[in-house]
C-alpha atoms as a PDB file:
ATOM      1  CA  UNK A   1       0.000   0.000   0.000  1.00  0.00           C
ATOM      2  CA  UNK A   2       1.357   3.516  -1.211  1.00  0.00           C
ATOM      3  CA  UNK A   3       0.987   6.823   0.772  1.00  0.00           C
ATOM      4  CA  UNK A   4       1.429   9.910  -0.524  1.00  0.00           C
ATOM      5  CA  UNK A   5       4.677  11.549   1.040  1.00  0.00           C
ATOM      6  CA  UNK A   6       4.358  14.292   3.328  1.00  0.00           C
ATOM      7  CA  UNK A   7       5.605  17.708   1.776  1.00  0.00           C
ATOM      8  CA  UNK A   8       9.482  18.903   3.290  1.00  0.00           C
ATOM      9  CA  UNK A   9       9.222  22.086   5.639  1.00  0.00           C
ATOM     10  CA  UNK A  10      10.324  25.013   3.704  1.00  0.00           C
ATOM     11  CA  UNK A  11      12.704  27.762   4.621  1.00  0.00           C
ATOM     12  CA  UNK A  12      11.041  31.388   4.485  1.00  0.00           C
ATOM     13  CA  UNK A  13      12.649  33.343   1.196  1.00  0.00           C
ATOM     14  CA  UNK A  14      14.101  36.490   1.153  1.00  0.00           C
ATOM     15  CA  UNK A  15      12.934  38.634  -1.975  1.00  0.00           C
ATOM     16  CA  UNK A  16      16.974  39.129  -2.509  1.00  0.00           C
ATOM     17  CA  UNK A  17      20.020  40.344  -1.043  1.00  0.00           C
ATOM     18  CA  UNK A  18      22.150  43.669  -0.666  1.00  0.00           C
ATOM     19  CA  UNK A  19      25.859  44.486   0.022  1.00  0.00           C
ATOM     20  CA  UNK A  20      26.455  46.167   3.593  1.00  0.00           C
ATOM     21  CA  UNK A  21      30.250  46.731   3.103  1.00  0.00           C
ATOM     22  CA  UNK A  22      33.362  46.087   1.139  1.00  0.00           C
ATOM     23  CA  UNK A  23      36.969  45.587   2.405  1.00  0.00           C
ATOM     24  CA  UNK A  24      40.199  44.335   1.037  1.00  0.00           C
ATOM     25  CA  UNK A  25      44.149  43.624   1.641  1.00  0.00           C
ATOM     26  CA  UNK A  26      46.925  44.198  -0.195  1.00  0.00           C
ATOM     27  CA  UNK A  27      50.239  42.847   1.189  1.00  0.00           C
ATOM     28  CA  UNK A  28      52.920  45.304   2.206  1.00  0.00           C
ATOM     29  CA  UNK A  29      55.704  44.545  -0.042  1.00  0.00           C
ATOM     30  CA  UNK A  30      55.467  46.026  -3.525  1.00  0.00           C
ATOM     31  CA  UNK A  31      57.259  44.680  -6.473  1.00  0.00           C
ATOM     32  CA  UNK A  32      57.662  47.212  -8.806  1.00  0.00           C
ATOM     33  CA  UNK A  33      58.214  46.976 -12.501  1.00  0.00           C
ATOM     34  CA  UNK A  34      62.299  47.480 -12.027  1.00  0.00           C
ATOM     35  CA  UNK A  35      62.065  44.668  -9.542  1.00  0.00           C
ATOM     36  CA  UNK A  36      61.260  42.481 -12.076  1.00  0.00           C
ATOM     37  CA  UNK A  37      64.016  43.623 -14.515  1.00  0.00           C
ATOM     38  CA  UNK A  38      66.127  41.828 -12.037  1.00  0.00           C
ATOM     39  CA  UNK A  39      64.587  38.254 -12.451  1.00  0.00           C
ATOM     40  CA  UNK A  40      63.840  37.988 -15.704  1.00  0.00           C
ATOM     41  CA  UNK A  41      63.917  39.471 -19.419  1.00  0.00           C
ATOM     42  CA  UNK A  42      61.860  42.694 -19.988  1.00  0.00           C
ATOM     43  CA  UNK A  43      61.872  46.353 -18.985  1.00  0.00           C
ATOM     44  CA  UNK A  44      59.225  49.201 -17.405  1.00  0.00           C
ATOM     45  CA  UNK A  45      58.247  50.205 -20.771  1.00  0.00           C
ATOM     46  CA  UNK A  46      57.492  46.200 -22.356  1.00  0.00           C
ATOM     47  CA  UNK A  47      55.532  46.041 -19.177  1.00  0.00           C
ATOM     48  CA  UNK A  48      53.786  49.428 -19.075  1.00  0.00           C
ATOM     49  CA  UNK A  49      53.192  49.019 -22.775  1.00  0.00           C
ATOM     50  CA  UNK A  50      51.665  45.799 -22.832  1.00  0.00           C
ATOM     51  CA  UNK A  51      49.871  45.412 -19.208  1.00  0.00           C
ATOM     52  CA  UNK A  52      49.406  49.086 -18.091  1.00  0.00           C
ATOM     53  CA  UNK A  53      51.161  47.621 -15.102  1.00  0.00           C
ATOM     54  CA  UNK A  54      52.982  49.896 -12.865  1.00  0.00           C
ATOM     55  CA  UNK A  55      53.447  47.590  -9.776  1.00  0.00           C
ATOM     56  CA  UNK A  56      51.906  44.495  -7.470  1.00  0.00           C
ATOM     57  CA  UNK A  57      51.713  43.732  -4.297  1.00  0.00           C
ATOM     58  CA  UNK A  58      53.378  39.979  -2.979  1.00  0.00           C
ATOM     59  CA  UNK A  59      52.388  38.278   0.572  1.00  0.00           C
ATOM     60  CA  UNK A  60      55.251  36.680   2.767  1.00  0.00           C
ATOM     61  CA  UNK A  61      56.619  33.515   2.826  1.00  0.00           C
ATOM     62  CA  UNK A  62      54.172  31.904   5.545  1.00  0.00           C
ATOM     63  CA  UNK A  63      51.325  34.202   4.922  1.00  0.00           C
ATOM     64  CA  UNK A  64      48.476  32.070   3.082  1.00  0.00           C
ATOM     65  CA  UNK A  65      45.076  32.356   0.938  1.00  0.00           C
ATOM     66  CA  UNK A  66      43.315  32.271   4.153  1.00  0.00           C
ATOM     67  CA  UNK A  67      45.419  34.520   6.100  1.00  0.00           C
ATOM     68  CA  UNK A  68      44.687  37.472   3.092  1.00  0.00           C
ATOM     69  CA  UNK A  69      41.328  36.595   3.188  1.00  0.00           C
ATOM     70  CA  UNK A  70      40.576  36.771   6.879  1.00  0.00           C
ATOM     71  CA  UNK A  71      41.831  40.252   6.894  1.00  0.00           C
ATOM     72  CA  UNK A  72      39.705  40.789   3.857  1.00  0.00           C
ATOM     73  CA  UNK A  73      36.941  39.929   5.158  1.00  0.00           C
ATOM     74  CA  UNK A  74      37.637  41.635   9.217  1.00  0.00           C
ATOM     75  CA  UNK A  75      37.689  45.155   6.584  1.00  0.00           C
ATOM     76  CA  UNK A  76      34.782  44.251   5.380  1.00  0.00           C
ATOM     77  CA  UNK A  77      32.498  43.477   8.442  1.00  0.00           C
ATOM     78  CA  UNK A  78      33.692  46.766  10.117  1.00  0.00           C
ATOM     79  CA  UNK A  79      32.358  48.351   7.147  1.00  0.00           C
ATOM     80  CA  UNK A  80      29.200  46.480   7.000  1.00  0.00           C
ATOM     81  CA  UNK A  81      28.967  47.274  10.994  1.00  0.00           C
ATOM     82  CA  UNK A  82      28.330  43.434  11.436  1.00  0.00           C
ATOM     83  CA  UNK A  83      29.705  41.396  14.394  1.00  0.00           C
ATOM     84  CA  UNK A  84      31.407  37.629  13.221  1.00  0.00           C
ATOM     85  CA  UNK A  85      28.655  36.553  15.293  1.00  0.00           C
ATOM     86  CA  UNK A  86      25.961  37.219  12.557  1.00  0.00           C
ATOM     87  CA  UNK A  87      28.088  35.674   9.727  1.00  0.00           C
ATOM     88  CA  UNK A  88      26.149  32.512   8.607  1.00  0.00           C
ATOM     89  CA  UNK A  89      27.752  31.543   5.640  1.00  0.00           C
ATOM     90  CA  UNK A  90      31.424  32.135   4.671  1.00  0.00           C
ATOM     91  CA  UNK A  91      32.743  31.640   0.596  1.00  0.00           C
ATOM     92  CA  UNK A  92      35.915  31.612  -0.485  1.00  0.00           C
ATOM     93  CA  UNK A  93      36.628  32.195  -4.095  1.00  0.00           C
ATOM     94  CA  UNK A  94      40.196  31.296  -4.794  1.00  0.00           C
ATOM     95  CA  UNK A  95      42.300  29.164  -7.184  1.00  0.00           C
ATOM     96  CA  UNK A  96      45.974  29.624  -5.036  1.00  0.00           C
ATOM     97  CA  UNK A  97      44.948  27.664  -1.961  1.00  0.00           C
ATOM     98  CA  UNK A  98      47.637  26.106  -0.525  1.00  0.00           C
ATOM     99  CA  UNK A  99      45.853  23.646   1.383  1.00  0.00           C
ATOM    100  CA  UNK A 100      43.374  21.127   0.087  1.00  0.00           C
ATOM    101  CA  UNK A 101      42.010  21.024   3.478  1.00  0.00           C
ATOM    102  CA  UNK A 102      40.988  22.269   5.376  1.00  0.00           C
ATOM    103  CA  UNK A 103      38.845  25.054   2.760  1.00  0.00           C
ATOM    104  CA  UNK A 104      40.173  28.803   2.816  1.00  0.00           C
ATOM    105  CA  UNK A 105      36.632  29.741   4.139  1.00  0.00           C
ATOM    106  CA  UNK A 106      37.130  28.014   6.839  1.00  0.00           C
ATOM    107  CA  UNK A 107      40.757  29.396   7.608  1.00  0.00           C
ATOM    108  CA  UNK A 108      38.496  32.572   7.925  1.00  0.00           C
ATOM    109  CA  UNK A 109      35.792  31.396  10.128  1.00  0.00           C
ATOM    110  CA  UNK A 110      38.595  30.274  12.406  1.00  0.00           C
ATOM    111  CA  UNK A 111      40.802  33.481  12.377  1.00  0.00           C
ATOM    112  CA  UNK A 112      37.732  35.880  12.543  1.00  0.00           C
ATOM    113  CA  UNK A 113      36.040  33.717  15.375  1.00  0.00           C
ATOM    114  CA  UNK A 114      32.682  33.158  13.111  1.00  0.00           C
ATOM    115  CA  UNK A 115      30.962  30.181  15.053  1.00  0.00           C
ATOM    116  CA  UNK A 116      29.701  28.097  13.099  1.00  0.00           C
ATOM    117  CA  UNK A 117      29.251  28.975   9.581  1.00  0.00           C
ATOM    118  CA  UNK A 118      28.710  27.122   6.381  1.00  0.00           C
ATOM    119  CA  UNK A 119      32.284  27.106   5.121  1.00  0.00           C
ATOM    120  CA  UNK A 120      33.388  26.340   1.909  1.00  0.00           C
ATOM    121  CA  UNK A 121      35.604  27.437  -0.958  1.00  0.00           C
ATOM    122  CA  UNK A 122      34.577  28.145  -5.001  1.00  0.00           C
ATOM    123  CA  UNK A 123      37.038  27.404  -7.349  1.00  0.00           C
ATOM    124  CA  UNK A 124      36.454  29.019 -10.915  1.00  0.00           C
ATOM    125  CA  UNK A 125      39.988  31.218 -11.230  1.00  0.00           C
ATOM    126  CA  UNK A 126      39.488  34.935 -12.285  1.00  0.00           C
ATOM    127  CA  UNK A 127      35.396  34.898 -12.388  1.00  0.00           C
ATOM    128  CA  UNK A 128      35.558  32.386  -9.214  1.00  0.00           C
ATOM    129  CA  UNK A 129      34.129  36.169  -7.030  1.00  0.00           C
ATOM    130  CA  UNK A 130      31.379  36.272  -9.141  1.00  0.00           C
ATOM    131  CA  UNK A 131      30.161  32.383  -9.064  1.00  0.00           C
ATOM    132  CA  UNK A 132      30.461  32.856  -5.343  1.00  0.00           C
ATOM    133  CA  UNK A 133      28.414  36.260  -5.141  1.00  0.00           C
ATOM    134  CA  UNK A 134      25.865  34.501  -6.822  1.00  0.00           C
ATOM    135  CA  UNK A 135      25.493  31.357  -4.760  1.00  0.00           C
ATOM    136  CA  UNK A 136      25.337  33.961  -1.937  1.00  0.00           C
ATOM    137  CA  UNK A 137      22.640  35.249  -3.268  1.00  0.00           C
ATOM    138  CA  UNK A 138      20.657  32.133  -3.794  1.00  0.00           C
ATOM    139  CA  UNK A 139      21.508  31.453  -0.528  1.00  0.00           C
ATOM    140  CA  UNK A 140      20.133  34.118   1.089  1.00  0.00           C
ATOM    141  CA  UNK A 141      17.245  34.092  -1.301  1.00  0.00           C
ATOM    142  CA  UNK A 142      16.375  30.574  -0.436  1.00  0.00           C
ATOM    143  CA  UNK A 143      16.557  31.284   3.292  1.00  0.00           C
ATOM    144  CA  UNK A 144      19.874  28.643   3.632  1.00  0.00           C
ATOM    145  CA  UNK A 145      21.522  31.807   4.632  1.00  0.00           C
ATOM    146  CA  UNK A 146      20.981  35.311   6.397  1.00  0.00           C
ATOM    147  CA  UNK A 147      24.757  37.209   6.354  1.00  0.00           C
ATOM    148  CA  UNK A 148      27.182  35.615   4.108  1.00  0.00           C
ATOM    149  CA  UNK A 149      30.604  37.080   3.931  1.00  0.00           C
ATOM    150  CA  UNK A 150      32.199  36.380   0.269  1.00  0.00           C
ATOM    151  CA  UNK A 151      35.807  37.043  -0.650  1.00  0.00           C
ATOM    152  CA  UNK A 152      38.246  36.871  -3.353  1.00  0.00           C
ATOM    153  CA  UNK A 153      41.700  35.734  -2.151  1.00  0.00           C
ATOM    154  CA  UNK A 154      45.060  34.526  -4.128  1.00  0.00           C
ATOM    155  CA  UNK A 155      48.647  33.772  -3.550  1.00  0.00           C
ATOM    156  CA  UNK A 156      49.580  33.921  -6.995  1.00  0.00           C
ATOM    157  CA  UNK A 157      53.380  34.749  -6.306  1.00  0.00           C
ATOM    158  CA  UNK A 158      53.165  31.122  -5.309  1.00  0.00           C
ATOM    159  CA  UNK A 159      52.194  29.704  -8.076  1.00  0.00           C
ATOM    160  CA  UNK A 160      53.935  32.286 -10.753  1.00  0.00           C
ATOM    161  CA  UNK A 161      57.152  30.947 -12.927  1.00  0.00           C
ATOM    162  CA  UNK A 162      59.335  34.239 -12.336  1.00  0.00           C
ATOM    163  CA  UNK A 163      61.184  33.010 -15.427  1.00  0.00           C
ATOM    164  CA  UNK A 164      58.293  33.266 -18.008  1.00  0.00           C
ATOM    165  CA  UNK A 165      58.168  36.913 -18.573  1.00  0.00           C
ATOM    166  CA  UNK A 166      54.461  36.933 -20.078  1.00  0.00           C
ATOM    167  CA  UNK A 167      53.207  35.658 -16.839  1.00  0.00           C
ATOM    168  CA  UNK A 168      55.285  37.108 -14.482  1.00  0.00           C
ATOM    169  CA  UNK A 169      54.820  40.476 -15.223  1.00  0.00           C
ATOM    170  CA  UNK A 170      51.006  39.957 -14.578  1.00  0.00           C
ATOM    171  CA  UNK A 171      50.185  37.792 -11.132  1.00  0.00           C
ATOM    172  CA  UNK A 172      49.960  39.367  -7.766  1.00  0.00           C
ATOM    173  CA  UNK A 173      48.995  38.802  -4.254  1.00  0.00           C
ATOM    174  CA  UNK A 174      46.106  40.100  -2.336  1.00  0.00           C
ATOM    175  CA  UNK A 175      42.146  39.886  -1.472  1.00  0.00           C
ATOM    176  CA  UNK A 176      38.789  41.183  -1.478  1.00  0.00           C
ATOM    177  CA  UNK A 177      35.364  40.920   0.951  1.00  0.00           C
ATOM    178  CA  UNK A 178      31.595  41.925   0.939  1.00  0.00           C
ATOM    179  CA  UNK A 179      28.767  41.000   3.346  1.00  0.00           C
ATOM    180  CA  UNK A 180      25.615  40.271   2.250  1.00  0.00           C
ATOM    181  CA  UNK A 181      22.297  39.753   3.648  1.00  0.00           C
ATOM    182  CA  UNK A 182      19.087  39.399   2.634  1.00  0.00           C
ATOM    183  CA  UNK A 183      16.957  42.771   1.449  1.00  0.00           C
ATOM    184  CA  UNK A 184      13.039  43.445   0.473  1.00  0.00           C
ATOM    185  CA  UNK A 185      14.821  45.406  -2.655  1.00  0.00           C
ATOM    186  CA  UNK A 186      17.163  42.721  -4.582  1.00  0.00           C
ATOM    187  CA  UNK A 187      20.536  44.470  -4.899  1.00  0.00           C
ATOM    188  CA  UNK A 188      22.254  41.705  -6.664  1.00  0.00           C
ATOM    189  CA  UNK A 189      20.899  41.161 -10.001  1.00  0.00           C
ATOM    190  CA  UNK A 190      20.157  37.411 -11.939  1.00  0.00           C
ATOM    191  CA  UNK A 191      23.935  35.680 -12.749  1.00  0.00           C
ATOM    192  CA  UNK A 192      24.899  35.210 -16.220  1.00  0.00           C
ATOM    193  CA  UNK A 193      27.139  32.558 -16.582  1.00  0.00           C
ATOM    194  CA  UNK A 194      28.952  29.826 -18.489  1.00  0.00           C
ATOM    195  CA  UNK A 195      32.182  28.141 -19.933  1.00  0.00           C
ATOM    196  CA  UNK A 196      34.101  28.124 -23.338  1.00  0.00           C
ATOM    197  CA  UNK A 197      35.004  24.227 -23.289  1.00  0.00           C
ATOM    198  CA  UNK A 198      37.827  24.813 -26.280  1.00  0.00           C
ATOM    199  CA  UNK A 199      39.559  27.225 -23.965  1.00  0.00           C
ATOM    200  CA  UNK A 200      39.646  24.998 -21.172  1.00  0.00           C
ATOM    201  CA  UNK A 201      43.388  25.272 -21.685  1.00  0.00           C
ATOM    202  CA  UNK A 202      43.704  28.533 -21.886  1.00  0.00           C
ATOM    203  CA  UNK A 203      44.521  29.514 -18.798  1.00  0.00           C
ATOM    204  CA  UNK A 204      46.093  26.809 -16.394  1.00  0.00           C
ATOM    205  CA  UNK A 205      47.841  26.330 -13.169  1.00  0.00           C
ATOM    206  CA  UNK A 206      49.672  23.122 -13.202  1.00  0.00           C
ATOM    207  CA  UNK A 207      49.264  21.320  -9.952  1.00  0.00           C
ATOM    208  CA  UNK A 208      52.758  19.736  -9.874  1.00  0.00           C
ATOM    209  CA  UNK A 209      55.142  22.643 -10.531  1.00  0.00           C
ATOM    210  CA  UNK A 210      52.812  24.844  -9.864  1.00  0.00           C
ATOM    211  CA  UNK A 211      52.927  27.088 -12.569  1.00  0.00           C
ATOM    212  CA  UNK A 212      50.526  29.802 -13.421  1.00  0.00           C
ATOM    213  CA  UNK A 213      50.530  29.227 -17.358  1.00  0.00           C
ATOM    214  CA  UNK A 214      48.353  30.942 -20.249  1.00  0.00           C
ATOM    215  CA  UNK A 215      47.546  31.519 -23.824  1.00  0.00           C
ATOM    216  CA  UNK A 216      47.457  35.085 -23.715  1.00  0.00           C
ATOM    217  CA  UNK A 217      46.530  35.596 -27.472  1.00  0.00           C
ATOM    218  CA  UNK A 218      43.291  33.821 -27.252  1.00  0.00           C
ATOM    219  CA  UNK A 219      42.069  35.522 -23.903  1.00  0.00           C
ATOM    220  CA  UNK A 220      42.393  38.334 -25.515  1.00  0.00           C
ATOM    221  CA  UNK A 221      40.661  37.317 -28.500  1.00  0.00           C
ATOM    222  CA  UNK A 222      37.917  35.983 -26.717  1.00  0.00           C
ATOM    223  CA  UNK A 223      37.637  39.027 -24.524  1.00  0.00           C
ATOM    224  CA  UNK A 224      37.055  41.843 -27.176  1.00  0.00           C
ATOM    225  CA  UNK A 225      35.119  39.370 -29.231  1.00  0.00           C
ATOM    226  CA  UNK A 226      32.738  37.762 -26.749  1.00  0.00           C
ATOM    227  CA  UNK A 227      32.745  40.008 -23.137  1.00  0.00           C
ATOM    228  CA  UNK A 228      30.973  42.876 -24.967  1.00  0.00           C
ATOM    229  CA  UNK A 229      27.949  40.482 -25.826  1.00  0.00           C
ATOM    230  CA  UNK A 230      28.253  38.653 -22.058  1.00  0.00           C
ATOM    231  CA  UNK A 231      28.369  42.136 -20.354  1.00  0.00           C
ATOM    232  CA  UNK A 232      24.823  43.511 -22.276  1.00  0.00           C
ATOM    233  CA  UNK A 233      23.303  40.263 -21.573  1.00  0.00           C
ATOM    234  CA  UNK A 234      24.017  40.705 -17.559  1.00  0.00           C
ATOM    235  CA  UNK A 235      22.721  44.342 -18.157  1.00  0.00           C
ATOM    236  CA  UNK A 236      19.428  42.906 -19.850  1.00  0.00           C
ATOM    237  CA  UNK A 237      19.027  39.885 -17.123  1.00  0.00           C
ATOM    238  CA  UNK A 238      18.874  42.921 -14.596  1.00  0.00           C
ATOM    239  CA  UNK A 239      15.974  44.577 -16.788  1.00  0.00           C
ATOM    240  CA  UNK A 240      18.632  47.517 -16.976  1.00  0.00           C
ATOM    241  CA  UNK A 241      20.678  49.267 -19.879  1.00  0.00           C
ATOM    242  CA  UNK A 242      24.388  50.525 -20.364  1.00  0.00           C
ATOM    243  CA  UNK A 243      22.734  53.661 -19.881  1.00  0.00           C
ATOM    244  CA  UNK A 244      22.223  52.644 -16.082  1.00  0.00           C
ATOM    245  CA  UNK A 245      25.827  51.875 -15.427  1.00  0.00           C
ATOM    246  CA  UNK A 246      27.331  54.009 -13.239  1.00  0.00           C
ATOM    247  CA  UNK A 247      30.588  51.915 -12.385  1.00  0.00           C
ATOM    248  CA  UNK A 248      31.911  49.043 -14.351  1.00  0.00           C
ATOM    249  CA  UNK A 249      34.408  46.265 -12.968  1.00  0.00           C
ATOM    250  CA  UNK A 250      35.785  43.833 -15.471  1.00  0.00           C
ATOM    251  CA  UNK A 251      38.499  41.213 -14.171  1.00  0.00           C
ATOM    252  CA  UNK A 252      41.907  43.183 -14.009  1.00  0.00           C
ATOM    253  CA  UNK A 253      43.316  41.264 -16.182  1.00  0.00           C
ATOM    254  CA  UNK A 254      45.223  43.522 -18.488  1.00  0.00           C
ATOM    255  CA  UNK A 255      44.601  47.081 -18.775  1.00  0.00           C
ATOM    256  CA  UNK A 256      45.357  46.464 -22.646  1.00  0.00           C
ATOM    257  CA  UNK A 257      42.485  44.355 -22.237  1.00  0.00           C
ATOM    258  CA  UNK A 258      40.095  46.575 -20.136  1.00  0.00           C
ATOM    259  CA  UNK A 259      40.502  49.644 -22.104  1.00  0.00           C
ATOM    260  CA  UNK A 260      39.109  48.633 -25.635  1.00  0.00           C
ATOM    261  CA  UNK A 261      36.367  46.409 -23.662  1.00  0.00           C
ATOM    262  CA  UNK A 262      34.709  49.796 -22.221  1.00  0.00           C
ATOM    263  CA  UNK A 263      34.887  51.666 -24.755  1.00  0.00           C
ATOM    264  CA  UNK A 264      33.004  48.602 -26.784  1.00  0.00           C
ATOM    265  CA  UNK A 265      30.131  48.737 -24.370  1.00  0.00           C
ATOM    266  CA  UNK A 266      28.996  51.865 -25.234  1.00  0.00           C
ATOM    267  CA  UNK A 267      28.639  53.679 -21.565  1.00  0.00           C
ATOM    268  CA  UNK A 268      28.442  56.778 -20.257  1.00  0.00           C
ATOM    269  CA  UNK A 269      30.746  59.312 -20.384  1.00  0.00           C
ATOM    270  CA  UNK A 270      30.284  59.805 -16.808  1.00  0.00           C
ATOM    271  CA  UNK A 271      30.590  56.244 -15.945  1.00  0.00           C
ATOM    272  CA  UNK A 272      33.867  54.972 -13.676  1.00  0.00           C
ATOM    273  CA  UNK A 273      35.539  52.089 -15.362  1.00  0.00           C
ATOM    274  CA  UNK A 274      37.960  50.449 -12.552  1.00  0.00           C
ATOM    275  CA  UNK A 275      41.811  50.164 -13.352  1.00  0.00           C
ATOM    276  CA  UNK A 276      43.063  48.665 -10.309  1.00  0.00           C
ATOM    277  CA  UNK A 277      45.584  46.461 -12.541  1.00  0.00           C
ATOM    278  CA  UNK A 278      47.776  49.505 -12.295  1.00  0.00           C
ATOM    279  CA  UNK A 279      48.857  49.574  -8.959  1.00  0.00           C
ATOM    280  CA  UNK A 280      47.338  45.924  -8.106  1.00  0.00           C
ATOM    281  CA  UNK A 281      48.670  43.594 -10.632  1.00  0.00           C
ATOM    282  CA  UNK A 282      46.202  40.384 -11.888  1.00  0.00           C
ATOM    283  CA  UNK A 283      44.767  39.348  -8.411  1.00  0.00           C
ATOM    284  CA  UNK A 284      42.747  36.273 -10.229  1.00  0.00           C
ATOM    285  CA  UNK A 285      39.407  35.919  -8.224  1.00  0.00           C
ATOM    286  CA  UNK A 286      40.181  39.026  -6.144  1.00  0.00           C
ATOM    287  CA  UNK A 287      40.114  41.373  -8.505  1.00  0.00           C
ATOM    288  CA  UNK A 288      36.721  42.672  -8.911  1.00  0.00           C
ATOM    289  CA  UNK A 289      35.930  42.826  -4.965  1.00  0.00           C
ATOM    290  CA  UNK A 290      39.645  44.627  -4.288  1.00  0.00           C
ATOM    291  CA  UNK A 291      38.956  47.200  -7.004  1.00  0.00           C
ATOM    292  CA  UNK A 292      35.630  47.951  -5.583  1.00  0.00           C
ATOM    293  CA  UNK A 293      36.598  48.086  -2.126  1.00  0.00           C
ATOM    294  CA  UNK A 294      39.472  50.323  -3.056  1.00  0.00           C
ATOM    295  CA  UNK A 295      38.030  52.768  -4.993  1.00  0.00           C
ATOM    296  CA  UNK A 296      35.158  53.027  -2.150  1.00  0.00           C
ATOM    297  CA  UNK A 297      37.796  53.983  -0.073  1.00  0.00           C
ATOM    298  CA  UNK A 298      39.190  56.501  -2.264  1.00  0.00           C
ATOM    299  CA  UNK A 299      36.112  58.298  -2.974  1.00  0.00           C
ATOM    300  CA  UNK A 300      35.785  57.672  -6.431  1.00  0.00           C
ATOM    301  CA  UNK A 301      32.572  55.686  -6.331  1.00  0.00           C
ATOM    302  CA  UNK A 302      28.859  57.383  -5.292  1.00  0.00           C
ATOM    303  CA  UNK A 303      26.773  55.895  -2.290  1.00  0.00           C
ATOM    304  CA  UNK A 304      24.204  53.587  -4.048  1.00  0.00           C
ATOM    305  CA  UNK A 305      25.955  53.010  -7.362  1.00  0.00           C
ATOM    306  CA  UNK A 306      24.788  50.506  -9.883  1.00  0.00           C
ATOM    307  CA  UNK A 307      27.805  48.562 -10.807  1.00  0.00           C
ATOM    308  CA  UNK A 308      28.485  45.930 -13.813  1.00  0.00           C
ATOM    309  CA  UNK A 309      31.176  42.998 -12.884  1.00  0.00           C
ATOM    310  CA  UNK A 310      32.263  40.827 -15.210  1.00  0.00           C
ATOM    311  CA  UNK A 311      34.700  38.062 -14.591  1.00  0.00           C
ATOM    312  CA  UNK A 312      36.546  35.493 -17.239  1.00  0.00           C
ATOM    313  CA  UNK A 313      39.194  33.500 -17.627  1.00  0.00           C
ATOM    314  CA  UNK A 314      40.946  29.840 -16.375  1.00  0.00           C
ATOM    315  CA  UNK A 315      38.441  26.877 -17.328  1.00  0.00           C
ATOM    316  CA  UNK A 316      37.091  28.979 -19.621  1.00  0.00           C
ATOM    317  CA  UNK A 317      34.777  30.279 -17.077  1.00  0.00           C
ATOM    318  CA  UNK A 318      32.993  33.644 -17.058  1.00  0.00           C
ATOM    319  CA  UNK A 319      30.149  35.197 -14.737  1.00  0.00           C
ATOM    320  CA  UNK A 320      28.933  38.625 -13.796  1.00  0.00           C
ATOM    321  CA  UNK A 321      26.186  40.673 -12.334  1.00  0.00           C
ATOM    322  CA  UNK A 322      24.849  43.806 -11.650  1.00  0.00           C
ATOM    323  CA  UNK A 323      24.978  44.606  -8.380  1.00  0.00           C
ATOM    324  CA  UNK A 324      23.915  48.077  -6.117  1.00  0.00           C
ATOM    325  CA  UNK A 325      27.119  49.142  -4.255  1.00  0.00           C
ATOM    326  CA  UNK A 326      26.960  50.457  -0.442  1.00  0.00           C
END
């Protein structure tokens, strides 16, 4: 005899969720563009030329993924005004982790004294922020969560081969937070997100040197071909139009890169296009958060801006949102 099963209890849904504050790190040594004339091949001008890179910032031997994060993420609760104690959820998008295991998220619920989060790391290289914003979201959304603290975090001097100068000149150190929690007005808009399976290869970090390793001709083929189209369809999932874009964050991959990008996208004159590569260097899955928080703290962005993030490269994978800044 067959019964029909009882229903499972739901969890009470949020209509969406907002960002209460940003923070970042950046390590204290700097390794400037003459620095690197003394390990390998190149000069200030090849770099500046080809990267728009002036400097980068490199952690210390002993300092790890979840040690930049934690102090990430401590900058961004203060700003949020939220006590560790509220944190339900912790992400961790990285794709330098030193450790399998334990998870960088939970290097961060240990260091910051969170109590007993969900913990757990994302792992989808430069747009790895942006995957991680978004399950956030759904989190939140769902009711699994109700103050998730995401980061972006690499150690990419660790994984960098200082003697291939078209890598070296790019990877950096460093990390960046926001807290979330849930809103009546959505402040993160839909995800828009995929892969480019024949450029799985593009991009790699090989597990047994390691060895930060890429095929910088086709990223940047596939970036001034295909991120203009990806960035209006995350403006159209967010029932928006370039027209509403007051700040937009690509991956700081390359200034080279960035440059031509926003000026394909057809945005305001008035609208603040970050270039945190300059002083930053490629920061992988930090990127996007440590621009943001940075140029929060400089001024340069307006309480309640609408900002555009878009993030791409290593697997091919690429996400972005729209998103309503503090």
């Amino acid at each position: 005899m067959t019964t029909s099963p009882r229903p499972f209890a739901a969890q009470a849904p949020a209509a969406g969720s907002r960002i209460l504050g940003t923070g970042h790190h950046r390590p204290d040594r700097v390794m400037t563009n003459a620095d690197l004339e003394q390990l390998v091949e190149t000069s200030d001008e090849w770099i500046r030329q080809r990267t728009g890179i002036e400097e980068r910032r490199i952690a210390a031997d002993g300092v790890d993924v979840g040690d930049l994060a934690a102090i990430a993420g401590r900058s961004a609760l203060a700003d949020a005004g939220v006590d560790p104690s509220e944190i339900t959820q912790v992400i961790v998008a990285t794709c330098s982790n030193h450790e399998r295991s334990p998870s960088a998220a939970g290097r961060v619920a240990q260091q910051l004294g969170i109590p007993a989060p969900a913990a757990f790391d994302v792992g989808a290289a430069c747009s790895g922020f942006e995957h991680a914003l978004a399950v956030a979201d759904m989190s939140i959304r769902t009711g699994a969560s109700t103050t998730t603290l995401v980061i972006g975090a690499e150690k990419l001097s660790a994984v960098t081969d200082y003697t291939d100068r078209t890598t070296c000149i790019l990877t950096a150190d460093g990390a960046g937070a926001m807290v979330l929690t849930a809103s009546d007005q959505p402040g993160i808009a839909p995800v828009v997100w995929g892969t480019v399976p024949e450029l799985a290869d593009a991009v790699t970090i090989n597990g047994e040197g390691p060895a930060f390793a890429q095929q910088g001709r086709q990223v940047l083929g596939w970036a001034l071909r295909e991120a203009p189209k990806i960035s209006q369809r995350i403006v159209e999932a967010a029932g928006l139009t370039m027209e509403d874009i007051d700040v937009f964050v690509p991956h700081q991959a390359n200034l080279r890169m960035i440059e031509p990008l926003a000026a394909a996208l057809g945005l305001r004159e008035d609208a603040i296009v970050a270039d945190d590569i300059i002083t930053s260097g490629n920061t992988s899955a930090a990127t996007i958060p440590l621009a943001i928080s940075r140029m929060r703290e400089a001024g340069r962005i307006p309480s309640g801006a609408t900002a555009l993030l878009v993030g791409f490269g290593g697997g091919f994978s690429w996400a972005g949102q729209v998103v309503r800044l503090p």
